[in-house]
C-alpha atoms as a PDB file:
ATOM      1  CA  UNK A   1     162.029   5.183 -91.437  1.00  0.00           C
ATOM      2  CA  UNK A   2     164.007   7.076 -94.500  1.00  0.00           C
ATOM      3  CA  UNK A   3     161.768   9.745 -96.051  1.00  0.00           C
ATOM      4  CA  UNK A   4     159.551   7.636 -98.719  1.00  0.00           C
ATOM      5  CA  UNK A   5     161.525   7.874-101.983  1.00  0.00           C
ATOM      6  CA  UNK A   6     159.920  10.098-105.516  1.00  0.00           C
ATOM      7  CA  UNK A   7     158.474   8.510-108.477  1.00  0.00           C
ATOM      8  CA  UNK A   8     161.653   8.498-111.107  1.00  0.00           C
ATOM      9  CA  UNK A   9     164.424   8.335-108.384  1.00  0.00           C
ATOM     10  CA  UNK A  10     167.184   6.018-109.361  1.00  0.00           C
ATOM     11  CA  UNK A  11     167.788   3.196-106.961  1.00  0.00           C
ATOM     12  CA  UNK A  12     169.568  -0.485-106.977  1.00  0.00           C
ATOM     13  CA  UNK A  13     168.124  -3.774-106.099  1.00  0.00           C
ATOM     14  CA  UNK A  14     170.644  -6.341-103.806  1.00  0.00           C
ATOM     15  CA  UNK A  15     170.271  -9.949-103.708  1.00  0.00           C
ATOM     16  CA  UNK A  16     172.581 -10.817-100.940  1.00  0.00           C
ATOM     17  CA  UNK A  17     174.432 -14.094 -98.730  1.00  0.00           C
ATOM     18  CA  UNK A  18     177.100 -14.095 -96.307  1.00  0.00           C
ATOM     19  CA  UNK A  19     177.136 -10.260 -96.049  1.00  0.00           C
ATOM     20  CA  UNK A  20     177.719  -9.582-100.077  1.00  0.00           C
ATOM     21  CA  UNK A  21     175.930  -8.445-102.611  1.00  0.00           C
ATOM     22  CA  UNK A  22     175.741 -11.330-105.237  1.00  0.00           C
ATOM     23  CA  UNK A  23     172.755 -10.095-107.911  1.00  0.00           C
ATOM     24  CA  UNK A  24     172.312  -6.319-108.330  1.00  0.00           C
ATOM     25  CA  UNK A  25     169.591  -4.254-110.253  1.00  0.00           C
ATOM     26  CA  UNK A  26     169.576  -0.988-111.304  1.00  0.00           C
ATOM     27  CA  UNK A  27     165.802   0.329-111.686  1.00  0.00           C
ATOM     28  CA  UNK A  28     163.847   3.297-111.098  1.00  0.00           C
ATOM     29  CA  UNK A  29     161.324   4.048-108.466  1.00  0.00           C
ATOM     30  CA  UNK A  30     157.425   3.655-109.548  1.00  0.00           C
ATOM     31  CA  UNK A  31     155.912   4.326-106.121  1.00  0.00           C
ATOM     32  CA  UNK A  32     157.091   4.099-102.555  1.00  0.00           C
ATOM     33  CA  UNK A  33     154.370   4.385 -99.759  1.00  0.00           C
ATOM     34  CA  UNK A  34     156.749   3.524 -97.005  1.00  0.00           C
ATOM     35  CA  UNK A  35     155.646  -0.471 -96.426  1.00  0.00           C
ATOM     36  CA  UNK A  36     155.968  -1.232-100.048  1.00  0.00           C
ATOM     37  CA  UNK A  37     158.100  -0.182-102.936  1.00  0.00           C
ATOM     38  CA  UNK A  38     157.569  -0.893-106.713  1.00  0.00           C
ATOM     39  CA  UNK A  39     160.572  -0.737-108.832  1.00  0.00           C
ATOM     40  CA  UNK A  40     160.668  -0.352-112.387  1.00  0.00           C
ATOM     41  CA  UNK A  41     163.562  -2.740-114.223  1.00  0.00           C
ATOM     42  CA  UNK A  42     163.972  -1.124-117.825  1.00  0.00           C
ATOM     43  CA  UNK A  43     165.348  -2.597-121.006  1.00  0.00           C
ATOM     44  CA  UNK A  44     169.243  -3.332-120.730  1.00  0.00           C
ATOM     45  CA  UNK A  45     169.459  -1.230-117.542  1.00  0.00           C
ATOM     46  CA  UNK A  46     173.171  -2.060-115.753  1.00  0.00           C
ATOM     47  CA  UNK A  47     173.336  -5.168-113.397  1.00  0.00           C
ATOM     48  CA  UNK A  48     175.924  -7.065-111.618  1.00  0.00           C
ATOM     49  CA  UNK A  49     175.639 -10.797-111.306  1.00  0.00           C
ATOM     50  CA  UNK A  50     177.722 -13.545-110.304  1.00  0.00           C
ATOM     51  CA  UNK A  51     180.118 -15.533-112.868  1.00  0.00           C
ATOM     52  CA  UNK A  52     182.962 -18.196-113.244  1.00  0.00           C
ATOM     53  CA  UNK A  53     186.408 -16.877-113.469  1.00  0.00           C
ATOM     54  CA  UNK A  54     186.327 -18.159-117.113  1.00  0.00           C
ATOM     55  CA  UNK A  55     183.267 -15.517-117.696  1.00  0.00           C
ATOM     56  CA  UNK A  56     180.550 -18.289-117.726  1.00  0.00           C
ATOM     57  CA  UNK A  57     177.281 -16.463-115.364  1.00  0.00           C
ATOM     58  CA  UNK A  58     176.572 -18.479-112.548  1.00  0.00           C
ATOM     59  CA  UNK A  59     172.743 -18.377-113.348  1.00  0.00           C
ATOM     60  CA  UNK A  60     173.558 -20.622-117.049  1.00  0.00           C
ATOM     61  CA  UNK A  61     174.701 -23.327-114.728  1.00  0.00           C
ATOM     62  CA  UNK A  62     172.104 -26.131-114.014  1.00  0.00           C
ATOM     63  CA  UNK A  63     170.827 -25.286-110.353  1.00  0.00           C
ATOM     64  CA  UNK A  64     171.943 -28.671-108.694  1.00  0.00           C
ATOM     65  CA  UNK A  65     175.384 -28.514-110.478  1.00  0.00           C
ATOM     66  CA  UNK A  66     175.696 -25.046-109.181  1.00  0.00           C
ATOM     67  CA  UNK A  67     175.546 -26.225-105.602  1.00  0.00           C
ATOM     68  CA  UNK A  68     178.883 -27.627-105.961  1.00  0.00           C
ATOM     69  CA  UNK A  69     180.631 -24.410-106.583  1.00  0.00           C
ATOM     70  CA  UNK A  70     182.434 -22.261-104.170  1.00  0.00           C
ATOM     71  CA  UNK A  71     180.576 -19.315-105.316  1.00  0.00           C
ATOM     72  CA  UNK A  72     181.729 -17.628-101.988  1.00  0.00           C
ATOM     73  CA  UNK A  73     185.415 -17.572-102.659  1.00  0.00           C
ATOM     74  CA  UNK A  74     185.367 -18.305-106.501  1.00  0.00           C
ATOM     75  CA  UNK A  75     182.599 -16.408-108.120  1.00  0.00           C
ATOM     76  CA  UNK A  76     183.407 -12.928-109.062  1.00  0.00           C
ATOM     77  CA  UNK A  77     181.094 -10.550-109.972  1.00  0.00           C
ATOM     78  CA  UNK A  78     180.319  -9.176-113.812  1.00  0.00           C
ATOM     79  CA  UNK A  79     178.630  -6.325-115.466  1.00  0.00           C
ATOM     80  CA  UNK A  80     175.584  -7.188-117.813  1.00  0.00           C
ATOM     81  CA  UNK A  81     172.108  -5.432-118.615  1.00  0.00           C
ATOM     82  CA  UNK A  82     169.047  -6.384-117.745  1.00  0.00           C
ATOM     83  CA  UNK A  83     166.690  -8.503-121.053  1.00  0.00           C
ATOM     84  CA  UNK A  84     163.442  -8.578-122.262  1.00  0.00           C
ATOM     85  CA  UNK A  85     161.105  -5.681-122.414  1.00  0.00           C
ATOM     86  CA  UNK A  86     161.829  -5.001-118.593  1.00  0.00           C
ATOM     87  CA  UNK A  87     160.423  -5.787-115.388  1.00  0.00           C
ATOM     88  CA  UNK A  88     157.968  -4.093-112.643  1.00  0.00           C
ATOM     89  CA  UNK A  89     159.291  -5.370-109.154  1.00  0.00           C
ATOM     90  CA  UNK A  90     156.858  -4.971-106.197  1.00  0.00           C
ATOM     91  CA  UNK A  91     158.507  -4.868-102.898  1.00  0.00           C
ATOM     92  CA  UNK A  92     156.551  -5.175 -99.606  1.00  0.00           C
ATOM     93  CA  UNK A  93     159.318  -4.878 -96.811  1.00  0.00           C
ATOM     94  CA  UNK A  94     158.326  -6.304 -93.950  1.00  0.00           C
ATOM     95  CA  UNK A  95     157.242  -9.409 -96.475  1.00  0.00           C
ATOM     96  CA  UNK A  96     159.264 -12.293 -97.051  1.00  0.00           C
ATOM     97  CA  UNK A  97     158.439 -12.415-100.627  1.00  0.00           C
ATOM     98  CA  UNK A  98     158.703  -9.579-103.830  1.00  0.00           C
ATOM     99  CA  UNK A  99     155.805  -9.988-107.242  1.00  0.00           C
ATOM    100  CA  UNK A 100     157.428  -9.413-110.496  1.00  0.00           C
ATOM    101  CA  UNK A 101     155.345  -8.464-113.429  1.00  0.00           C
ATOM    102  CA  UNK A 102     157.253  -9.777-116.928  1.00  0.00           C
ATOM    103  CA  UNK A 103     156.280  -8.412-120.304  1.00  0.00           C
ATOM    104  CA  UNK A 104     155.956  -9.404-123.500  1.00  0.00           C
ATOM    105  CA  UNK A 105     158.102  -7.441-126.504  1.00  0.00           C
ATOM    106  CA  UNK A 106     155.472  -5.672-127.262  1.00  0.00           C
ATOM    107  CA  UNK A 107     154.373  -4.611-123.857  1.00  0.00           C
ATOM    108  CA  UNK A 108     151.404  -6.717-123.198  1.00  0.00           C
ATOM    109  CA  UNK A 109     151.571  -8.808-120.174  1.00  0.00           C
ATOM    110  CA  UNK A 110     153.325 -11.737-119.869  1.00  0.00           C
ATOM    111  CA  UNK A 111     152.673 -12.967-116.253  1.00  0.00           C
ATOM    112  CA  UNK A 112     153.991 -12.653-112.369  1.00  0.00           C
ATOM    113  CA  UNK A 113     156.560 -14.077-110.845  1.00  0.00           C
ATOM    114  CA  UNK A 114     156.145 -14.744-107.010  1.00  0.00           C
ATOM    115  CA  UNK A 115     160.106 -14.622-105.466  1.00  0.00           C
ATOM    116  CA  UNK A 116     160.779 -16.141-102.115  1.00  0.00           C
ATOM    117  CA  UNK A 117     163.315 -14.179-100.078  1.00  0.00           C
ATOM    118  CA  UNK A 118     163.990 -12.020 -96.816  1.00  0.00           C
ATOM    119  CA  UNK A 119     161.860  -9.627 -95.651  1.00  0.00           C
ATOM    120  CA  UNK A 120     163.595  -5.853 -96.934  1.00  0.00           C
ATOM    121  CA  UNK A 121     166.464  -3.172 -95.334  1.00  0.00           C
ATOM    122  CA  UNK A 122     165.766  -0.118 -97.472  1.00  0.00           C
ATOM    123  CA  UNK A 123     169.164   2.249 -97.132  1.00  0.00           C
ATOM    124  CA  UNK A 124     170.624   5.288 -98.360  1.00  0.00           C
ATOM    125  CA  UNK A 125     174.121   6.323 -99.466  1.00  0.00           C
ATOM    126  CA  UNK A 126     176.487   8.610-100.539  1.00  0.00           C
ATOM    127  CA  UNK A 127     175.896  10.807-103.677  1.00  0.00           C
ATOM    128  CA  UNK A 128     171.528  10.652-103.115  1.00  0.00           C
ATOM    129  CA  UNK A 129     171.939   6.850-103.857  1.00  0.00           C
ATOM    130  CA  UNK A 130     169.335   4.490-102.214  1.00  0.00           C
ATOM    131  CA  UNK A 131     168.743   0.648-102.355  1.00  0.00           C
ATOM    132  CA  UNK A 132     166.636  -2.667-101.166  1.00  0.00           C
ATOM    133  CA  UNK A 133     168.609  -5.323 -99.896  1.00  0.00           C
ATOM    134  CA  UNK A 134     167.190  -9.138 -99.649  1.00  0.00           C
ATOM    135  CA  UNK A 135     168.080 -12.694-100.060  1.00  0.00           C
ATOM    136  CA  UNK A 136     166.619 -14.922-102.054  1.00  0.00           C
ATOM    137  CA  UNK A 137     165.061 -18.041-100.568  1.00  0.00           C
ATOM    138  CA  UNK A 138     165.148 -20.335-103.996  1.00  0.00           C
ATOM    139  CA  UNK A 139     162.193 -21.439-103.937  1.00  0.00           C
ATOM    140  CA  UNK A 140     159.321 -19.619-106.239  1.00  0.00           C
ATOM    141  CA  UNK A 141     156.294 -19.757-107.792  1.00  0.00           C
ATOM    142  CA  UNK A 142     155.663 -18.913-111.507  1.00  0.00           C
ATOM    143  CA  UNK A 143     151.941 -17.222-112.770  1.00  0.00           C
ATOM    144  CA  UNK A 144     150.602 -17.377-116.339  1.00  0.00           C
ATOM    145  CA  UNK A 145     148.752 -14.369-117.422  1.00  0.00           C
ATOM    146  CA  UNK A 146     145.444 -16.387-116.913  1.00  0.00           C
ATOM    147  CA  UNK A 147     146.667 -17.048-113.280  1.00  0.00           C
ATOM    148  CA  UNK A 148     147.917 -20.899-113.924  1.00  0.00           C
ATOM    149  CA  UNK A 149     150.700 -21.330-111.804  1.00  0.00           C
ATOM    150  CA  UNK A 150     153.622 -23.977-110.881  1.00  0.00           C
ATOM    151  CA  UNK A 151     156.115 -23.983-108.192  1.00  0.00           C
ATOM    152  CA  UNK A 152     159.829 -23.550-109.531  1.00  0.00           C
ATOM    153  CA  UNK A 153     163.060 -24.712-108.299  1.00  0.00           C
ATOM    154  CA  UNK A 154     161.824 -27.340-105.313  1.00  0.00           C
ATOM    155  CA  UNK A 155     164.844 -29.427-105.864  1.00  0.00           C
ATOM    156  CA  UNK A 156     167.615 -26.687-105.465  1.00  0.00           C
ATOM    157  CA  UNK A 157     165.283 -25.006-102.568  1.00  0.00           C
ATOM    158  CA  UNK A 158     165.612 -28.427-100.682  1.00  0.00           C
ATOM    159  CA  UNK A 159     168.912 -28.975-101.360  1.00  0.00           C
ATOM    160  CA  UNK A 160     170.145 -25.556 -99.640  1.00  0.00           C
ATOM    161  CA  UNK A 161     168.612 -26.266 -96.648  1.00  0.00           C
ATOM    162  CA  UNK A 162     170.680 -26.328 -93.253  1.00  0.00           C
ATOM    163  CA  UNK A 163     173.638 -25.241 -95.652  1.00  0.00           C
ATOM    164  CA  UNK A 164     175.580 -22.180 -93.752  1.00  0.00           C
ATOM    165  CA  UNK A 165     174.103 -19.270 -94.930  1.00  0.00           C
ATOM    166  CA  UNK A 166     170.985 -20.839 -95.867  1.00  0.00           C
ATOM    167  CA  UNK A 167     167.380 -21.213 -94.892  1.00  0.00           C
ATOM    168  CA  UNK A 168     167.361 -24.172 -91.589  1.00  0.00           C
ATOM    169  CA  UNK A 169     165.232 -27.470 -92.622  1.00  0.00           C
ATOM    170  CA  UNK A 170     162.775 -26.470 -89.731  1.00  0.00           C
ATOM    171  CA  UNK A 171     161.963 -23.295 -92.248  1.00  0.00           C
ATOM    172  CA  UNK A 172     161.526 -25.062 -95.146  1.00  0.00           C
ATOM    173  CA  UNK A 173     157.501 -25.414 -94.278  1.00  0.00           C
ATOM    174  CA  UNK A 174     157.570 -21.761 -93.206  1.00  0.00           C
ATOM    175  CA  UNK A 175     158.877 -20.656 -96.844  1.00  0.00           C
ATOM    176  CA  UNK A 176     156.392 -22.912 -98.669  1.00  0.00           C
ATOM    177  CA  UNK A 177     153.638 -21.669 -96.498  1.00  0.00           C
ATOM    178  CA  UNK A 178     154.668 -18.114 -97.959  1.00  0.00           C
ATOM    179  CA  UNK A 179     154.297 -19.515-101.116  1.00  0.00           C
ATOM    180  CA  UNK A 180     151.214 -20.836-100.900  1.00  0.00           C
ATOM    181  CA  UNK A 181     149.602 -17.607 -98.905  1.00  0.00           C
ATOM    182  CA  UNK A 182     150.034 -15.635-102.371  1.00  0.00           C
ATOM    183  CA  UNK A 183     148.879 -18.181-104.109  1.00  0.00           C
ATOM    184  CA  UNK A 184     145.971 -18.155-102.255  1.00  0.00           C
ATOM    185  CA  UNK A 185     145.817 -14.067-103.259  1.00  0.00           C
ATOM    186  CA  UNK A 186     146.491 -15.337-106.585  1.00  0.00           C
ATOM    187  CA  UNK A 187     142.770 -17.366-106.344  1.00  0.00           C
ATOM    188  CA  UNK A 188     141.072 -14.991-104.890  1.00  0.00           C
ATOM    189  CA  UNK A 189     142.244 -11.888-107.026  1.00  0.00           C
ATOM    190  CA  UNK A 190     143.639  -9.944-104.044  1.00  0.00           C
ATOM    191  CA  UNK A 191     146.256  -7.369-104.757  1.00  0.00           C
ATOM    192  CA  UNK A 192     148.893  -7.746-105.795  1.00  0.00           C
ATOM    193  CA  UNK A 193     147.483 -10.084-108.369  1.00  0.00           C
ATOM    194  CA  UNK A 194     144.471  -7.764-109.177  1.00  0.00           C
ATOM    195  CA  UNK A 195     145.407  -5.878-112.421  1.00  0.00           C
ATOM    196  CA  UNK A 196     147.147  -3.707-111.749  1.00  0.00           C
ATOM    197  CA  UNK A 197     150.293  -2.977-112.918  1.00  0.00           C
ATOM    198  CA  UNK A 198     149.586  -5.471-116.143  1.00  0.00           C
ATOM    199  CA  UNK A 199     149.321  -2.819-118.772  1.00  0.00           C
ATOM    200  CA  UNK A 200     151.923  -0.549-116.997  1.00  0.00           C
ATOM    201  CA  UNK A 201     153.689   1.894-119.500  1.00  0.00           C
ATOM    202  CA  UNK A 202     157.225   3.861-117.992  1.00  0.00           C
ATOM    203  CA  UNK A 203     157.178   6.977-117.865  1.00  0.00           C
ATOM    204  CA  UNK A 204     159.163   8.323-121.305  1.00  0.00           C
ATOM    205  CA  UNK A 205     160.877  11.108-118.373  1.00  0.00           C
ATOM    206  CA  UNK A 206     162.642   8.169-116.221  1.00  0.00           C
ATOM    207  CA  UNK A 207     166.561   8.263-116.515  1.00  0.00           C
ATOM    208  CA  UNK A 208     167.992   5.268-117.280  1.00  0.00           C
ATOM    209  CA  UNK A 209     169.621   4.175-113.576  1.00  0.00           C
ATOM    210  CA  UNK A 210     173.098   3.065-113.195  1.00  0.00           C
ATOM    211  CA  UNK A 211     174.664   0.673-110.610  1.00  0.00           C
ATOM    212  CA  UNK A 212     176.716   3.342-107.810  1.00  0.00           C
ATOM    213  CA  UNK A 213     180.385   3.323-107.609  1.00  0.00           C
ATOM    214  CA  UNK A 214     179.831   1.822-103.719  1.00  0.00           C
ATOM    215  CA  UNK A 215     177.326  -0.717-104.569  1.00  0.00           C
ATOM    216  CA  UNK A 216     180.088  -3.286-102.675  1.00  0.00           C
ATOM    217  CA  UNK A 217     179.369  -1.624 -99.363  1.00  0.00           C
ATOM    218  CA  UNK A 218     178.576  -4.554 -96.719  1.00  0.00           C
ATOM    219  CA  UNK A 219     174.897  -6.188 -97.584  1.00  0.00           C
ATOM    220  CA  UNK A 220     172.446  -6.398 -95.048  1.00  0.00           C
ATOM    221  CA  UNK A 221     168.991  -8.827 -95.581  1.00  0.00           C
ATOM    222  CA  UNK A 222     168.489 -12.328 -95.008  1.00  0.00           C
ATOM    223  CA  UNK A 223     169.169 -15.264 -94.697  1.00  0.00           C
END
């Protein structure tokens, strides 16, 4: 295992398929005990995303219209910043799942976000960079702040399956079984869904991170 990254190191997030890098986040380390890493997201920090030729992002496009798309040879990939307030990312890596904690404008917490994906390949590069790669399994589950929750994107999550690249039908109950084991942590109060992390303030010392120069280099996580 890589020596457990500092509080304040830079670092870059990578959603992945078919070997690529298709969603990437530039953040800053919160704290790294070698299973799990928490990433801080700041306020218009650099990302990459996927888009349309004619600049439209991929992500505007209704989910189940999206599946019709060729993003493999016809998206491209285009520079943004990240919204909102920002974002604390929690990432467990031998999990297949990562527990975002959104924000409100005026830093009181807004609620978690429970992402599906591929258990974690930490790396590190040239130039003291260093990243998480994953792939993101669709389907997700959204928490209120009082712990209400809802399952998001079902259709889209059933619709991938057995698609090359993709999650096989016969994991479909595997993934929603994922699901529903944090949501029983969710119930019961069991970290990560304890309070912590809900009135988190960065520290004012953080750089802002950027996205590396080899941020292309071959991805490595899921499906």
């Amino acid at each position: 295992m890589t020596q457990a990254w500092r509080s304040g190191d830079p670092l870059i997030v990578r959603f992945g398929r078919f070997g690529k890098a298709r969603w990437v986040l530039s953040g800053v380390v919160v704290e790294d005990t070698g299973d799990v890493v928490t990433v801080w997201i700041p306020p218009k920090a650099p990302v990459l995303e996927l888009a349309l030729p004619d600049g439209r992002l991929l992500r505007d496009i209704p989910r189940m219209q999206a599946l019709e798309i060729d993003t493999q040879h016809v998206a491209v990939m285009q520079a943004g910043t990240w919204f909102g307030y920002g974002v604390v990312m929690q990432f467990p890596l031998s999990q297949p799942w990562s527990v975002w904690w959104f924000f409100h404008d005026d830093g009181s917490f807004d609620g978690w976000y429970a992402n599906l994906e591929a258990p974690k390949i930490r790396w590190e590069g040239p130039a003291d960079s260093r990243g998480i790669d994953t792939s993101d399994r669709e389907l997700d589950v959204d928490i209120d702040a009082d712990g209400t929750w809802r399952w998001k994107d079902e259709e889209p999550f059933a619709a991938k399956a057995g698609r090359p690249g993709y999650w096989t039908v016969d994991q479909m109950a595997e993934i929603r079984a994922d699901g529903e084991a944090l949501i029983a942590k969710l119930e019961r109060r069991e970290a990560p869904f304890d309070g912590r992390y809900t009135d988190f303030s960065p520290d004012p010392t953080w750089p802002m991170p950027a996205i590396p120069d080899h941020w292309d280099h071959p991805h490595s996580a899921g499906p």
